[in-house]
Protein backbone atom coordinates (compact mmCIF):
# COMPACT_ATOMS: atom_id res chain seq x y z
CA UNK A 1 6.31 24.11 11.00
CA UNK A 2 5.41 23.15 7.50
CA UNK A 3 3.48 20.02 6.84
CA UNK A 4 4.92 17.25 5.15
CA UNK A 5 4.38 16.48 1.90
CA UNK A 6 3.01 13.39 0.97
CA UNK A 7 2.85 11.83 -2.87
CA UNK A 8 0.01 9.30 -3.38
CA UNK A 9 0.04 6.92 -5.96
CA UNK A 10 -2.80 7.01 -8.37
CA UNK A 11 -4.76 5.40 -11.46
CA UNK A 12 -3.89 6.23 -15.05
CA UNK A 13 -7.98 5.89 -16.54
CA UNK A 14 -10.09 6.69 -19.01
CA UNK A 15 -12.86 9.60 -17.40
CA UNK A 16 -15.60 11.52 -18.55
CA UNK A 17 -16.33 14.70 -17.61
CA UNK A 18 -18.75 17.00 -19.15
CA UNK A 19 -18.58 16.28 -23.11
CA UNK A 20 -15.46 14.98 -22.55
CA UNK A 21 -13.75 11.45 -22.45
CA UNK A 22 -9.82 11.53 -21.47
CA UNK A 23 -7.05 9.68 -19.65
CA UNK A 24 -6.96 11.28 -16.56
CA UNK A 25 -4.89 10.38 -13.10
CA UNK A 26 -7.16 9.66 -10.18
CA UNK A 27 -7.63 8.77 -6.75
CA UNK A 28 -10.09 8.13 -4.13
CA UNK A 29 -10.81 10.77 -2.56
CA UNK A 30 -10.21 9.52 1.01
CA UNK A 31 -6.41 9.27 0.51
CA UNK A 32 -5.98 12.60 0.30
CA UNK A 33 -8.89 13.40 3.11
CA UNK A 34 -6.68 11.04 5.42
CA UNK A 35 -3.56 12.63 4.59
CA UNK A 36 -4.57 16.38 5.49
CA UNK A 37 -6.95 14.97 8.38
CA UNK A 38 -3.08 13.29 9.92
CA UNK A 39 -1.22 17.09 9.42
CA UNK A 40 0.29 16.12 6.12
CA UNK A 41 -0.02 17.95 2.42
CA UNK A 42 -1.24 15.29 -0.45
CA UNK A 43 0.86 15.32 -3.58
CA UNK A 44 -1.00 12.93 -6.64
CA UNK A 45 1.91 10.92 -8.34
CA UNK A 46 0.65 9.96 -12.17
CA UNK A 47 2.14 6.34 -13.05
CA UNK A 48 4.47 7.84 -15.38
CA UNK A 49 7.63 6.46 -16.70
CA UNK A 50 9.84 4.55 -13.97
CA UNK A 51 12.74 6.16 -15.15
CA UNK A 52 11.44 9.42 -13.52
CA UNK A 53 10.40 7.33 -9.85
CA UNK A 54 13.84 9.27 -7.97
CA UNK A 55 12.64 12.41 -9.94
CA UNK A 56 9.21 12.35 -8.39
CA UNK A 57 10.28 11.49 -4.74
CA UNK A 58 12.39 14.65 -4.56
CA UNK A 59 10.70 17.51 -2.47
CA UNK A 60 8.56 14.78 -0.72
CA UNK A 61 8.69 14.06 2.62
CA UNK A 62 6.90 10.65 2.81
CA UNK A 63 4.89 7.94 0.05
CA UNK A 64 1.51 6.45 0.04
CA UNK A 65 1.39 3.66 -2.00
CA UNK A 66 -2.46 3.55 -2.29
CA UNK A 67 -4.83 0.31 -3.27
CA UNK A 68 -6.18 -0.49 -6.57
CA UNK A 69 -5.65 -3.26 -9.16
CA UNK A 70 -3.39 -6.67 -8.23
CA UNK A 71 0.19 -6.47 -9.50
CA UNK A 72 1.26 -8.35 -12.35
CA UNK A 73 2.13 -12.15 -11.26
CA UNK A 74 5.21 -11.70 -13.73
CA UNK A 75 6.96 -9.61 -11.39
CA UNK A 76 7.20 -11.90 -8.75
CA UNK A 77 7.31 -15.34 -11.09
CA UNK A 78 3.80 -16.74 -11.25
CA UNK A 79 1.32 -17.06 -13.64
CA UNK A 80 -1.27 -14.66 -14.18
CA UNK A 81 -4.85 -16.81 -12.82
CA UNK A 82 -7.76 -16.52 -14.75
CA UNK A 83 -9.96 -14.79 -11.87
CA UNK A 84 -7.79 -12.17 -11.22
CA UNK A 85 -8.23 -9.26 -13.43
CA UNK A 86 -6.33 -8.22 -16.23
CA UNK A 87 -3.18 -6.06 -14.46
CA UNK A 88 -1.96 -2.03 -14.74
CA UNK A 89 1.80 -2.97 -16.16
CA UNK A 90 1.80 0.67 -16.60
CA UNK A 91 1.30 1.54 -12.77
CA UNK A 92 2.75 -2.18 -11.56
CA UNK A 93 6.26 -0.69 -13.11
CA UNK A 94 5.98 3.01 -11.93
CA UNK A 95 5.80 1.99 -8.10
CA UNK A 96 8.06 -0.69 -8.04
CA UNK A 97 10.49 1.94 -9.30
CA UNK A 98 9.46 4.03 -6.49
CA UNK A 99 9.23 2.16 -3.97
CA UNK A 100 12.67 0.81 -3.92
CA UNK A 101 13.72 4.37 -4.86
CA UNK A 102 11.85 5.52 -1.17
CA UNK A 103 13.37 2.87 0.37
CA UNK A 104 16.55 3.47 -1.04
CA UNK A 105 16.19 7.11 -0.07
CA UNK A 106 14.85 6.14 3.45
CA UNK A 107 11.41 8.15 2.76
CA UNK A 108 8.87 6.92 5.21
CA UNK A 109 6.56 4.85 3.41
CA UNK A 110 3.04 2.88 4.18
CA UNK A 111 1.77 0.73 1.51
CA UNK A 112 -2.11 0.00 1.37
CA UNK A 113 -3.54 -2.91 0.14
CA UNK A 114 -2.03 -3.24 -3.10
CA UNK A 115 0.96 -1.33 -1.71
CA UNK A 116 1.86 -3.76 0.86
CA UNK A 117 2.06 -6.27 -1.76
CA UNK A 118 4.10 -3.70 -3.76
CA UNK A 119 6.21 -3.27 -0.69
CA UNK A 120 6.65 -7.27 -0.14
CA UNK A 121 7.75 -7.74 -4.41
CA UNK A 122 10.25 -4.59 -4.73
CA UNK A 123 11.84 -6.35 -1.35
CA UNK A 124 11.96 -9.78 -3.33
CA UNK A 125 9.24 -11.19 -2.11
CA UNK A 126 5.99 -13.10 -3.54
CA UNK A 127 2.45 -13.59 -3.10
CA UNK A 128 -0.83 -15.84 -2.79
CA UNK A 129 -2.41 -15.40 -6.66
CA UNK A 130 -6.08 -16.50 -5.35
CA UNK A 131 -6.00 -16.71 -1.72
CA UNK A 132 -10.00 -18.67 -1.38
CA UNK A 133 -8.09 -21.71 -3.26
CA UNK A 134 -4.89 -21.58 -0.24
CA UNK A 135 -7.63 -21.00 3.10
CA UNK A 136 -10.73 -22.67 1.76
CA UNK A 137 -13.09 -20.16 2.60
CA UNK A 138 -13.90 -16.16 1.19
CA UNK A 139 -13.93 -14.01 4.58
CA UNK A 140 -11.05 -12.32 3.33
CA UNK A 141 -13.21 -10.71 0.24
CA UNK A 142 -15.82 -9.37 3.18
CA UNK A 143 -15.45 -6.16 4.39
CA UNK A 144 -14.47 -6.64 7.94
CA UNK A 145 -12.73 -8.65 10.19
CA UNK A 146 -10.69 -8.72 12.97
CA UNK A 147 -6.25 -8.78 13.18
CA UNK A 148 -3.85 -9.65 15.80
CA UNK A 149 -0.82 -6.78 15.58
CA UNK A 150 2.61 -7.82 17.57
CA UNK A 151 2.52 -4.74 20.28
CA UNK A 152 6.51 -4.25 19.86
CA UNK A 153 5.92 -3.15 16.09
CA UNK A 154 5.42 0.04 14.50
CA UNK A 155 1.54 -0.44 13.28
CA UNK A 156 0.75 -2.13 16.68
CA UNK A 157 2.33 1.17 18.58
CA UNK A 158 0.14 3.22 16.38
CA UNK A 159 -3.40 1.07 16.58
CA UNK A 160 -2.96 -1.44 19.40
CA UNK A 161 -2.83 -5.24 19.57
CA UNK A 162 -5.72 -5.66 18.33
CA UNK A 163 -8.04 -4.25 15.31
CA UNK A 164 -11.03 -4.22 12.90
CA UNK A 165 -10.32 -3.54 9.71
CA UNK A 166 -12.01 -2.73 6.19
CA UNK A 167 -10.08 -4.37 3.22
CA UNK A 168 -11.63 -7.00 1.28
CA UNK A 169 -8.71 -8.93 -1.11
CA UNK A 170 -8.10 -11.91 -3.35
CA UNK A 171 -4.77 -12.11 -2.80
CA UNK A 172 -1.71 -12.23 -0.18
CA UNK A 173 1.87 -12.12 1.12
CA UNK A 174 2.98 -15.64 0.68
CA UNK A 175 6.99 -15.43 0.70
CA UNK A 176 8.28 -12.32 2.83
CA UNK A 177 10.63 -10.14 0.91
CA UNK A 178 14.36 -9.25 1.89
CA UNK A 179 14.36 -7.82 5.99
CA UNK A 180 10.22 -7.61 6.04
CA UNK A 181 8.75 -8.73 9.32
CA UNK A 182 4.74 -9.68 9.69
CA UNK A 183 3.73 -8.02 12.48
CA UNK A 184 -0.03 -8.63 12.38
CA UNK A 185 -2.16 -11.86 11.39
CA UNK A 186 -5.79 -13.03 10.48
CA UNK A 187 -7.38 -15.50 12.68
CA UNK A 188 -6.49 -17.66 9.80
CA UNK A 189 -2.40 -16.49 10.33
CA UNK A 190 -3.01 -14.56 6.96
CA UNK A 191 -0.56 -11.68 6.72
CA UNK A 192 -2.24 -8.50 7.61
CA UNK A 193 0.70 -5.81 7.86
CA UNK A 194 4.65 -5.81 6.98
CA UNK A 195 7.40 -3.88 7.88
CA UNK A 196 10.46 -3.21 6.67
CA UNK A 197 13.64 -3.99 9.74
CA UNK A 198 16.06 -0.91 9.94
CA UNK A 199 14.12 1.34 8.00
CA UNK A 200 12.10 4.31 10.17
CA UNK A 201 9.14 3.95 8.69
CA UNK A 202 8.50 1.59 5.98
CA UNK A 203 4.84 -0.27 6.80
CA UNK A 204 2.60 -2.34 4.44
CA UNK A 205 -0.97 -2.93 6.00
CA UNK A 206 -3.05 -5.41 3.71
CA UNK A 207 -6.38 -3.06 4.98
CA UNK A 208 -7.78 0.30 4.26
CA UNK A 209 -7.13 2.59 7.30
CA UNK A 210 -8.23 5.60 5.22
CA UNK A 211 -11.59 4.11 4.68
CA UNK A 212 -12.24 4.64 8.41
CA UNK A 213 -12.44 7.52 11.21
CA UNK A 214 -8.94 5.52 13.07
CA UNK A 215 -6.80 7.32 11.44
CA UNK A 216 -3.62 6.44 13.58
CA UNK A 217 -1.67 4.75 10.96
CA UNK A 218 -1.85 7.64 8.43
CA UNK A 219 -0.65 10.12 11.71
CA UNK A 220 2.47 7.69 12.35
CA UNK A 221 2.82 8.36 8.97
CA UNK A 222 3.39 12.11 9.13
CA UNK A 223 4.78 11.75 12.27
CA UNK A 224 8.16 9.91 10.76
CA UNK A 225 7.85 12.05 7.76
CA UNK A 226 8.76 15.38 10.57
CA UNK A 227 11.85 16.60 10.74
């Protein structure tokens, strides 16, 4: 059977290589590990034009929408905040294209970090701009800490009720968007992971999974991307 393919979102950054300086499309390294660790093929996606998002999900068989910098506070009606760096409008338009293109094509999807707040804004939604002013405390930027996942959902079927997880972040889901369910919590009732209702697999987890050796989430991944 032929492994699914699997297009990962990626930077659009100045690089140097040898005597060279270009733009150049790039990603971690562990996205792609993760992907062809789970069974699946990786496919780099260049934040290109969003006019061309429907054009780059054809052939795929599932999206990664991978972490990076915080979206632009304009797309979901706030106002950029001062500590928050300076946002990718570039990339911020290329995935919200494609992510309500996936969803529209019902292409199973898991957002990471950054793309579970994508996920929560193409569905309507908004977030926290500087989540240490809303909790009053910083254990969110540390590296790990521990989630409660609701059993009957799709990310607590794949990792349990209960989890560690790597993903330091400044910011948050603070309205759901359109049919998205949180199905797994801080201790502080932060919103760890999102799904999408009647959708097969559409999954936003605020962590990075690929960061670690679990790599159950990226395997239910490929497992709804099968025929």
């Amino acid at each position: 059977m032929p492994r699914p393919l699997v297009g990962i979102t990626t930077y659009l950054e100045a690089a140097r290589w040898g005597a060279w300086v270009r733009e150049a499309v790039l990603s971690p390294q562990a996205y792609a590990r993760a992907v062809e660790k789970a069974g699946g093929l990786p496919v780099l996606l260049p934040p290109l034009s969003p006019a061309g998002a429907e054009d780059h999900l054809r052939g795929l068989d599932a999206l990664l929408l991978a972490g990076g910098a915080e979206l632009d506070p304009g797309m979901y009606g706030e106002s950029r905040d001062s500590r928050v760096d300076e946002p990718q409008t570039h990339r911020d338009r290329f995935e919200l294209a494609l992510t309500r293109a996936a969803i529209a094509a019902g292409l199973p999807l898991l957002g990471i970090s950054r793309g579970m707040h994508m996920l929560n804004v193409a569905q309507g939604g908004t977030l926290i701009p500087w989540l240490p002013e809303v909790v009053h405390h910083d254990r969110h930027a540390t590296a790990r800490h521990t989630i409660t996942v609701s059993v009957s959902s799709k990310t607590g079927k794949a990792i349990g009720d209960r989890a560690e997880v790597t993903g330091p972040h400044q910011q948050s889901v603070k309205r759901l968007g359109t049919n998205l369910l949180a199905v797994a919590w801080a201790d502080d009732q932060i919103v760890e992971a999102i799904e999408l209702q009647g959708h097969r697999f559409a999954v936003g987890v605020q962590w990075h999974p690929e960061r670690t050796e679990d790599n159950r989430l990226i395997e239910a991944l490929i497992d709804a991307a099968r025929p």
